[in-house]
Protein backbone atom coordinates (compact mmCIF):
# COMPACT_ATOMS: atom_id res chain seq x y z
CA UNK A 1 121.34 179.47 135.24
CA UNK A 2 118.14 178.61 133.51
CA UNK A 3 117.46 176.17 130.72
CA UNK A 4 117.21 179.09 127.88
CA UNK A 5 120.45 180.59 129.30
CA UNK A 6 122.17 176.99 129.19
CA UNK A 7 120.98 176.26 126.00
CA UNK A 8 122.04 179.98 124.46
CA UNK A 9 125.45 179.31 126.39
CA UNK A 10 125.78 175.98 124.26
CA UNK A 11 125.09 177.21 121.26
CA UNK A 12 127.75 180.11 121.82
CA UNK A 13 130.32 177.83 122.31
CA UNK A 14 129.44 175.80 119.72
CA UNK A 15 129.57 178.80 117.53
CA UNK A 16 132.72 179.78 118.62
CA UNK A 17 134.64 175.97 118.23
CA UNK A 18 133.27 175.92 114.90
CA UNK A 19 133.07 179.30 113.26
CA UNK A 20 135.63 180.04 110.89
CA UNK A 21 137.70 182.81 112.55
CA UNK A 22 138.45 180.58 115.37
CA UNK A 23 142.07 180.35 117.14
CA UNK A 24 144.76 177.21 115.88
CA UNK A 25 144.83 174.78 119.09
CA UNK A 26 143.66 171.31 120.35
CA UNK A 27 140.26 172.06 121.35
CA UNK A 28 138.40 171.19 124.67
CA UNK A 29 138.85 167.52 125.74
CA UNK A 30 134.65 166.80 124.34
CA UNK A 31 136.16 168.10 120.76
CA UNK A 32 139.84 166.60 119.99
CA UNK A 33 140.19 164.67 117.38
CA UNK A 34 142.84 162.22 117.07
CA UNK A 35 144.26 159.96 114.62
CA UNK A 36 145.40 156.20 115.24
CA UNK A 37 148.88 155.41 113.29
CA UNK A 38 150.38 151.54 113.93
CA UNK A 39 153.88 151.74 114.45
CA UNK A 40 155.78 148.76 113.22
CA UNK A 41 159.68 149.15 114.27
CA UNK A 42 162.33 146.66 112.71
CA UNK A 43 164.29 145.62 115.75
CA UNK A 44 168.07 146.57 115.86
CA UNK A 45 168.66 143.51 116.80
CA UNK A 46 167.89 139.59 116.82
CA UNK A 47 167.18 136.86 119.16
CA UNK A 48 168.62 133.78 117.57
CA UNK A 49 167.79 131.25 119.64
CA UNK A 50 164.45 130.22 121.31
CA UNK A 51 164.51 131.24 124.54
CA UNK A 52 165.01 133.98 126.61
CA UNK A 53 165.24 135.30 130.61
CA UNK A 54 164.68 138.62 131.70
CA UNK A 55 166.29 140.50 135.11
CA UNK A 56 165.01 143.88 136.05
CA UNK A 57 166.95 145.50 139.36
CA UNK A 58 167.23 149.17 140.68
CA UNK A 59 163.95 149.66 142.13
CA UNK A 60 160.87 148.16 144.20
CA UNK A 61 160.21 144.14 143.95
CA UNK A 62 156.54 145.64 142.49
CA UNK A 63 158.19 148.11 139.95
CA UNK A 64 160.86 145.62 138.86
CA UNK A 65 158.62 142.35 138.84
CA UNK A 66 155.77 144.73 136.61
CA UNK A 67 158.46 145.67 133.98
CA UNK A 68 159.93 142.15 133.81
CA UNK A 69 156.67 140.65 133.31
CA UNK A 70 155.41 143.33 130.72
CA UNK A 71 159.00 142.74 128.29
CA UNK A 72 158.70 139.06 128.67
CA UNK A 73 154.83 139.09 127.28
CA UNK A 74 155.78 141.63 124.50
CA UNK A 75 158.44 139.38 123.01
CA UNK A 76 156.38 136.28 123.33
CA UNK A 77 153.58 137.85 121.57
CA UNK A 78 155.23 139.58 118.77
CA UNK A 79 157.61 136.67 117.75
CA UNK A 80 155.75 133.20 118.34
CA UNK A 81 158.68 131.14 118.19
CA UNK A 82 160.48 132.78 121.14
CA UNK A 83 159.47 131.55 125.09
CA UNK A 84 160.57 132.36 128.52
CA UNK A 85 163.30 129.85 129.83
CA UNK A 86 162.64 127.68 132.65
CA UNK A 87 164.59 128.46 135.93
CA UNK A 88 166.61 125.65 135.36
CA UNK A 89 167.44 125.66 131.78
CA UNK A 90 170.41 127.62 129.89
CA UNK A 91 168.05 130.42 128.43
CA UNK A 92 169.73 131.10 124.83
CA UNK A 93 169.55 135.22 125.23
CA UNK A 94 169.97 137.15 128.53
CA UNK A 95 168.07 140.58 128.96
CA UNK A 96 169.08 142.54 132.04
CA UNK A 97 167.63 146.27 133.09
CA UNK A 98 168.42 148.22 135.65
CA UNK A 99 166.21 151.51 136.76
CA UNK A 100 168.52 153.90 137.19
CA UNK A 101 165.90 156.73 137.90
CA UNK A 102 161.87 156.37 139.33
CA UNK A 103 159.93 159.29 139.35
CA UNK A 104 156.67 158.37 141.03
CA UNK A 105 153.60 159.92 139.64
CA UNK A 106 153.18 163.52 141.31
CA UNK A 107 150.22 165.91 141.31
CA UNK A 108 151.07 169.41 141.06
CA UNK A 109 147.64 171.84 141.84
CA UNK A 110 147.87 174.62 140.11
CA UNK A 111 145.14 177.60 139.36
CA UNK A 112 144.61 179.33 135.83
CA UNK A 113 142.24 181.80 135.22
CA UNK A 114 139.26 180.28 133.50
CA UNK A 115 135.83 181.46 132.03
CA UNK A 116 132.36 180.80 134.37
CA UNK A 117 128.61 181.68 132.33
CA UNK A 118 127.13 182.73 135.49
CA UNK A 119 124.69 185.36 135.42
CA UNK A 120 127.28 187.70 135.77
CA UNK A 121 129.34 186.28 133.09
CA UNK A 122 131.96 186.62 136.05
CA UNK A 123 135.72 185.00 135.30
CA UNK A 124 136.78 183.05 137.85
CA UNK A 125 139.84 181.07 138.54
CA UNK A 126 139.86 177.20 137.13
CA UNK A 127 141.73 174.46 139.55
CA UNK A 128 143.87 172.24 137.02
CA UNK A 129 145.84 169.06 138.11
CA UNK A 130 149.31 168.53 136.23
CA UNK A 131 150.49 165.14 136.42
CA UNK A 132 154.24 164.54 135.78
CA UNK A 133 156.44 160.71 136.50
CA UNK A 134 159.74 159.38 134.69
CA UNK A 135 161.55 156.31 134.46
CA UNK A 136 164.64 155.81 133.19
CA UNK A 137 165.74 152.29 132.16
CA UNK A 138 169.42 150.73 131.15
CA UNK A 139 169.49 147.98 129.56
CA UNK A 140 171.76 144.89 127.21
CA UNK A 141 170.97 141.67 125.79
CA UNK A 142 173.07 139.27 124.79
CA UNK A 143 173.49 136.14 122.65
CA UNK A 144 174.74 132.97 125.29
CA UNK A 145 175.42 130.82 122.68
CA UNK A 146 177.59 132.83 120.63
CA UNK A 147 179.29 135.02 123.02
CA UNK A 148 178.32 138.47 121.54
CA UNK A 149 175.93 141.88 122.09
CA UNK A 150 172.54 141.50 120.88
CA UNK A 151 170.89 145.10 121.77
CA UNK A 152 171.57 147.87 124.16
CA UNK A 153 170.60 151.44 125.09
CA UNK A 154 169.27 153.78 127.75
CA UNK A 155 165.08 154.45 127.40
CA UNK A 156 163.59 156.89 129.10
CA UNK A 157 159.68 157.96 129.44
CA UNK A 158 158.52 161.06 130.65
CA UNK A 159 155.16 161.76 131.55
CA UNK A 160 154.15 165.74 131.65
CA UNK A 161 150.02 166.94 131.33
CA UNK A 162 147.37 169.12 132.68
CA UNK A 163 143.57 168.31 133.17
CA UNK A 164 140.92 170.42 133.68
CA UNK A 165 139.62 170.11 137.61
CA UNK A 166 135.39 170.54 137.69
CA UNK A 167 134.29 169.83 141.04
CA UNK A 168 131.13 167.74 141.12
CA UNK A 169 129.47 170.49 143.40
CA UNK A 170 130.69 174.01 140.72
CA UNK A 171 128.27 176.12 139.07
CA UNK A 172 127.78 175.56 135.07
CA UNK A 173 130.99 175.96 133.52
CA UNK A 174 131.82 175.92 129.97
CA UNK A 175 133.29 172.25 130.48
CA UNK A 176 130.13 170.94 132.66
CA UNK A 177 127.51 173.12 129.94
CA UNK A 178 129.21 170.87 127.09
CA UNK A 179 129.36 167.60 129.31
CA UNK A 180 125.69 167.89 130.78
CA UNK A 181 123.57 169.21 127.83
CA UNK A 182 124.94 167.88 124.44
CA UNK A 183 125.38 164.05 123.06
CA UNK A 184 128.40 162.73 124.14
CA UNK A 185 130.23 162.75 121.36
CA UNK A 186 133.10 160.20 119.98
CA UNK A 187 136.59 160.37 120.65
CA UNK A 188 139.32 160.50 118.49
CA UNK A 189 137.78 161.54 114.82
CA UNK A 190 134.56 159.68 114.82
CA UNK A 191 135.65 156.33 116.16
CA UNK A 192 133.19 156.22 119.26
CA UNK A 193 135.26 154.78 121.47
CA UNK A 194 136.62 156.33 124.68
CA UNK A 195 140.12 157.22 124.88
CA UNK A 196 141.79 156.74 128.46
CA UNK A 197 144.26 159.57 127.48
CA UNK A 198 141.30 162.22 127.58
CA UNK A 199 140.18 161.83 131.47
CA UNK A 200 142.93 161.79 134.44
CA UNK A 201 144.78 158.88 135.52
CA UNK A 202 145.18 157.61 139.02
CA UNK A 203 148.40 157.53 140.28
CA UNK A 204 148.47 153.50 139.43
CA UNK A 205 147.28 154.16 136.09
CA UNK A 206 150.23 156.27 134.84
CA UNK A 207 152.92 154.44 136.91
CA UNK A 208 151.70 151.04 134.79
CA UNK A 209 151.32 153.36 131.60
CA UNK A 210 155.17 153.90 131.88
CA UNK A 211 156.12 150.48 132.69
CA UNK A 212 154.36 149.55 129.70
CA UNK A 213 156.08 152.17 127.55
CA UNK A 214 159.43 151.34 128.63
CA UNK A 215 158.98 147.81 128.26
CA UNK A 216 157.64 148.15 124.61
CA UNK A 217 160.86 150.19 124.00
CA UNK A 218 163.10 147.44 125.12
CA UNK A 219 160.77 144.67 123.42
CA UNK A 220 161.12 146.75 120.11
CA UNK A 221 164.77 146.71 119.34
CA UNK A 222 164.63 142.74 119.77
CA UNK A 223 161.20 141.89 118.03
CA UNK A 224 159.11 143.89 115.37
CA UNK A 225 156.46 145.52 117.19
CA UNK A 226 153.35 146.78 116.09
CA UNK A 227 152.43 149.74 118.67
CA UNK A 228 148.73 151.76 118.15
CA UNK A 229 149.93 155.33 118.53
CA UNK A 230 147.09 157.71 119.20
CA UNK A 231 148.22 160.98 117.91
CA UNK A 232 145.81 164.34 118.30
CA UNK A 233 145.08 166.62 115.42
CA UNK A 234 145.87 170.13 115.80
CA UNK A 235 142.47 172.49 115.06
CA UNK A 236 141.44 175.59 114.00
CA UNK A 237 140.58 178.17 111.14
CA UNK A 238 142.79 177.07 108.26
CA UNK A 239 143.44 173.44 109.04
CA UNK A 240 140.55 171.68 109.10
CA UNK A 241 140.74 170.32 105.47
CA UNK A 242 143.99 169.26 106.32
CA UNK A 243 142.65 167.35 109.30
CA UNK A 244 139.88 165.89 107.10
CA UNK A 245 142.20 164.40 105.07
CA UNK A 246 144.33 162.64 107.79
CA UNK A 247 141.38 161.39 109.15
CA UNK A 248 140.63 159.53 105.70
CA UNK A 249 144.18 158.74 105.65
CA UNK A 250 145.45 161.02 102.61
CA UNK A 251 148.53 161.71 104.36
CA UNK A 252 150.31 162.40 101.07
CA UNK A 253 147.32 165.00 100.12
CA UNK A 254 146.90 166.34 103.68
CA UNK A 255 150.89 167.36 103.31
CA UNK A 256 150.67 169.02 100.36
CA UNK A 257 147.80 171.12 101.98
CA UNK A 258 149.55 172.10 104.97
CA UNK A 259 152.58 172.55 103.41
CA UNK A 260 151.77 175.05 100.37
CA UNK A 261 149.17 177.06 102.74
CA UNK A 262 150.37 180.55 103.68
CA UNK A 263 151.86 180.48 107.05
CA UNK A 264 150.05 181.92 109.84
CA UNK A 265 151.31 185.72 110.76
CA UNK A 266 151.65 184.77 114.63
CA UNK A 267 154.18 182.21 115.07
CA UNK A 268 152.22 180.79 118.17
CA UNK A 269 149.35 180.13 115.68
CA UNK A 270 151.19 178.48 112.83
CA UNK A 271 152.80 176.49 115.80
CA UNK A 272 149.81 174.03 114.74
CA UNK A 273 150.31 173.87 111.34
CA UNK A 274 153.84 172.57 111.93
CA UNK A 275 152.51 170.32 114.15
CA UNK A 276 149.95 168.93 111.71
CA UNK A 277 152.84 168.78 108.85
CA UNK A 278 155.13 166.68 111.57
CA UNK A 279 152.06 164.62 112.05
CA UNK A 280 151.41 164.07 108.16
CA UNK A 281 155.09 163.20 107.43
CA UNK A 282 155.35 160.78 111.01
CA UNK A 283 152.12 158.97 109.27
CA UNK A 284 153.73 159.15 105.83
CA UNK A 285 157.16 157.62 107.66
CA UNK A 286 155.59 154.23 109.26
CA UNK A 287 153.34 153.47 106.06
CA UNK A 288 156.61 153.38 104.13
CA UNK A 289 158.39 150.14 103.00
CA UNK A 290 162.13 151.41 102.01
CA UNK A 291 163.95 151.79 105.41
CA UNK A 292 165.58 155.02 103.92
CA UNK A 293 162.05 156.51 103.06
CA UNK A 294 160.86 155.91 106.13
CA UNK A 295 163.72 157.65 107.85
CA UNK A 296 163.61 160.54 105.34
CA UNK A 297 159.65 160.91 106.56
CA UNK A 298 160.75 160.97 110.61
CA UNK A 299 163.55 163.12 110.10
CA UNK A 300 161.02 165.65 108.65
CA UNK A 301 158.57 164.97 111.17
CA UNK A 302 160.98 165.21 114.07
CA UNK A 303 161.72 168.64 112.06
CA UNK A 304 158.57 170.03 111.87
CA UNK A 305 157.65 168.93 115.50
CA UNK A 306 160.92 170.78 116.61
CA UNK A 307 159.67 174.23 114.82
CA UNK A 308 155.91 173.56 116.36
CA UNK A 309 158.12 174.20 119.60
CA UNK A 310 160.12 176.39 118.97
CA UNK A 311 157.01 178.51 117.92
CA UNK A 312 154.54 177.62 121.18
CA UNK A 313 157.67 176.24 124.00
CA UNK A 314 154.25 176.40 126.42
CA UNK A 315 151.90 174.29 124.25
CA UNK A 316 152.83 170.57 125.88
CA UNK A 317 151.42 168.65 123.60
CA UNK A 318 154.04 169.41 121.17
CA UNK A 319 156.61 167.59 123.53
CA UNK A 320 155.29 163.90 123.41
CA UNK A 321 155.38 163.43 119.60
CA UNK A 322 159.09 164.44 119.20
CA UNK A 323 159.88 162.19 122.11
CA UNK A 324 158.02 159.00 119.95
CA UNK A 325 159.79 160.42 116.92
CA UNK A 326 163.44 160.49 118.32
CA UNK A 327 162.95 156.98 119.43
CA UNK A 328 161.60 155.20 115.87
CA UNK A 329 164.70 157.66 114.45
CA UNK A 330 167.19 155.91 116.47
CA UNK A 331 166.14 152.47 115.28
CA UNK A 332 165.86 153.63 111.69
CA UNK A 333 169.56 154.82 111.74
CA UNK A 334 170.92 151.91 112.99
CA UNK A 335 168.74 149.79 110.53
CA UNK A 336 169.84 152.39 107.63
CA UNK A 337 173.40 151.91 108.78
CA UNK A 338 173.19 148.47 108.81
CA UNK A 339 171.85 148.25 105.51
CA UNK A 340 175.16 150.29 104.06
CA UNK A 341 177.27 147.75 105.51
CA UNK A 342 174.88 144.30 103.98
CA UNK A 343 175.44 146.60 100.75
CA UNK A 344 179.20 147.46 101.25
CA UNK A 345 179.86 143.74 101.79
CA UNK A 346 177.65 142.44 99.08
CA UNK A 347 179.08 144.65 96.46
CA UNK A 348 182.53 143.51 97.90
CA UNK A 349 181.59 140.21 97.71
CA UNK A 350 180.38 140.80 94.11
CA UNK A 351 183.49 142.32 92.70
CA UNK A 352 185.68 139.76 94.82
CA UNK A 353 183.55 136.70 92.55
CA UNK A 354 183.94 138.29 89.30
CA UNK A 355 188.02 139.29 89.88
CA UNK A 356 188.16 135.75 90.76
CA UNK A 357 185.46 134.31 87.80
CA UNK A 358 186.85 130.92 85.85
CA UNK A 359 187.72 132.20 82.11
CA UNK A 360 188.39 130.37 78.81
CA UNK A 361 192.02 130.70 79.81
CA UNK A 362 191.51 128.60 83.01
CA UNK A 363 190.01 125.66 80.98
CA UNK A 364 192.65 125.54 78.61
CA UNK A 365 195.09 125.13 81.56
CA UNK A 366 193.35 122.25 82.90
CA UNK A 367 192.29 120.49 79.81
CA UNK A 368 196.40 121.04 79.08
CA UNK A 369 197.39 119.63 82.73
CA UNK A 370 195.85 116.60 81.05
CA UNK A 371 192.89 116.89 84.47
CA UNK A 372 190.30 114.70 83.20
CA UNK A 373 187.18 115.64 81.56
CA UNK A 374 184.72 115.02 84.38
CA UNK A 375 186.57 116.52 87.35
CA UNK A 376 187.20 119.86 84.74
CA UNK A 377 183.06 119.70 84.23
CA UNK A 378 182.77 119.71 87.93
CA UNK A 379 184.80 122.40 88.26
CA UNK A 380 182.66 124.90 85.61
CA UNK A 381 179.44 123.68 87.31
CA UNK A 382 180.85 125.00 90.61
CA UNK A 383 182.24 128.20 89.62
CA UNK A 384 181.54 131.89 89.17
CA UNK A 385 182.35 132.13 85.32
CA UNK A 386 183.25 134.75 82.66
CA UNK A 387 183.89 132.71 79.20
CA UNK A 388 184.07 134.14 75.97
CA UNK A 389 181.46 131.49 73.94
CA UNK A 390 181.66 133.59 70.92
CA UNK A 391 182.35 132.17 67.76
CA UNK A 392 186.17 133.30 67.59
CA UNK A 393 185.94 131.66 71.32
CA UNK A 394 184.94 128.89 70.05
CA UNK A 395 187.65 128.38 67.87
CA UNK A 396 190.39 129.04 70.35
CA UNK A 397 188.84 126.60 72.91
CA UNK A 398 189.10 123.55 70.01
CA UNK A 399 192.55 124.55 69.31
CA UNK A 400 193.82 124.15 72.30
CA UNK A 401 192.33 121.24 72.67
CA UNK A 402 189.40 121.66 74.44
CA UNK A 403 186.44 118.97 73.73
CA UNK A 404 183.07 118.90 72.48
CA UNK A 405 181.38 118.32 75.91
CA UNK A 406 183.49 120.78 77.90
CA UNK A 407 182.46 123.66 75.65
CA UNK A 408 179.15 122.22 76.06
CA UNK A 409 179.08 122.72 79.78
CA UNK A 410 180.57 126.08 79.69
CA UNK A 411 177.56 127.32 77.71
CA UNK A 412 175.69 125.50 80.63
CA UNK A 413 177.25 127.26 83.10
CA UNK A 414 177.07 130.90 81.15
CA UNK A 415 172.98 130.75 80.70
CA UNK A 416 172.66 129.07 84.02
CA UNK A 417 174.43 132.36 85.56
């Protein structure tokens, strides 16, 4: 192919990724833009000591010595005041795992039919590598010193994606035209840096990627965790204002946009915009302070992303983001239900203090039990109270033969409270 046909093939494709009446989808890898959310999630539970020891078993010394090492960094670094115990000490929490299943990476070649600008304009088939892996990790920690069940649960991570093969040696393909004759251009909405998720991994690569994942899940319901999530932005005619406006982080505005639009007619199309509204609302969810907001936001992103596959079961990239959503919705419930309970008790403890509050009645008993004056004082400085310090109060207080300096330190007491 000559340099005018190369540079006409270019500008086609450019054309066609950025002309108006172009198809909802991710875009080739060059094009993708993606969005960078930090996901901070409360832990479900609490280390209360200082120190810690962690035991991984149910797999290869390398496998189980990787994951051990990875949880025991993540809880150092996100909460400075915890350490890994020395072999010889009584470490205050105990974390054990067990693997129950290890799916190494595996490479599945497969063949899809994909579009060569030879001379010829001939289609041709395109080679495409799908990588796939899975862990699956049990795990409990508990609290040595006080006997009792800090955190436990089941994590798994599951690893399923294709990438483009171009052999080094093809003709010009549409991938290798873009690569070879245009700027390389940044990743990830303008950001200019290279994302790791774009290119293949090696088979060490993803089998550390999921080590690191599972460990961050068990790390995060003992310590708050603040995890970068890279998340990619659905394109396409119709939602690329929407996608401006995550990009600038107007999650709130790019919402409103994708959710009042008209629909698309084929369900495999609006497939994306359900995907960009789960996005909006999963942003929307983390940025929020109230635990039951936030939950509100995830269980409408884990909604949306549920329709998005429903819509397009084939489009993969659909399947991570509910997977990241289920997980932040499990700690959010328990949080949520904790929170009921702190209320419950709270309000319980509330109405169990004023049923039991000292009263103007109460006084007069003492001050006619002949107690004396200073253990009586003590007693009104120490108590929930509910006296009646009106005027007609007042009066029934001296008639019984309550003093000066006790009615004093009941109006103490009452503007103190």
């Amino acid at each position: 192919m000559g340099r005018i046909e190369k540079i006409g093939a270019v500008a086609l494709l450019l054309a066609l990724a950025t002309g108006p009446g172009r198809a909802q989808n991710f875009g080739w890898s060059l094009q993708r833009k993606h969005i960078t959310l930090v996901r901070k999630l409360p832990p479900t539970g609490h280390i209360d000591g200082n120190s810690f020891s962690v035991t991984v078993t149910g797999a290869g010394s390398d496998v189980t010595a990787d994951l051990e090492a990875q949880i025991i960094s993540l809880l150092v670094s996100n909460d400075g005041r915890l350490r890994s115990a020395d072999a010889k000490e009584k470490p205050d929490a105990i974390i054990k795992a067990r693997i129950t299943t290890l799916q190494p990476p595996t490479l599945l070649a497969k063949t899809q039919q994909g579009l060569e600008l030879g001379k010829k304009g001939a289609v041709q088939n395109q080679q495409v590598h799908e990588w796939t892996a899975m862990i699956t990790v049990s795990f409990e920690a508990q609290d040595v010193r006080k006997n009792r069940g800090i955190a436990a649960d089941t994590i798994t991570a599951k690893f399923d994606r294709e990438y483009m093969v171009v052999p080094p040696t093809a003709r010009p393909t549409i991938g290798t035209l873009i690569g070879s004759h245009l700027p390389k251009m940044p990743l990830g909405g303008g950001n200019g840096t290279d994302n790791a998720e774009e290119r293949e991994p090696t088979p060490q690569e993803l089998r550390d990627r999921l080590i690191k994942y599972t460990a961050l899940q068990i790390a995060s319901r003992l310590v708050q965790t603040s995890e970068p999530v890279n998340i990619f932005l659905a394109r396409g005619a119709g939602l690329d204002d929407a996608d401006t406006l995550l990009e600038k982080q107007q999650y709130a505005r790019a919402l409103e946009s994708l959710d009042t639009m008209t629909p698309f007619a084929q369900p495999d199309a609006d497939a994306y915009r359900l995907y960009n509204l789960g996005v909006a609302n999963e942003a929307l969810g983390y940025q929020a302070e109230d635990v039951l907001k936030a939950r509100k936001y995830l269980q409408e992103a884990s909604i949306d992303y549920g329709k998005a596959i429903d819509a397009k079961p084939t489009e993969k990239m659909f399947l991570e983001p509910q997977n990241r959503i289920e997980t932040a919705l499990a700690h959010y419930k328990v949080l949520s239900e904790q929170q009921s309970r702190d209320q419950a008790a709270d309000k319980a403890a509330q109405t169990n203090a004023a049923q039991n509050a000292m009263t103007n009645d109460d006084v007069i008993q003492m001050v006619q039990a002949k107690l004396d004056q200073a253990n009586i004082i003590d007693t009104i400085q120490h108590s929930t109270a509910k006296f009646d310090l009106s005027a007609k109060g007042q009066i029934s207080l001296a008639k019984a033969g309550v003093n000066g300096q006790i009615i004093t330190a009941m109006k103490a007491k009452a503007r103190g409270q």
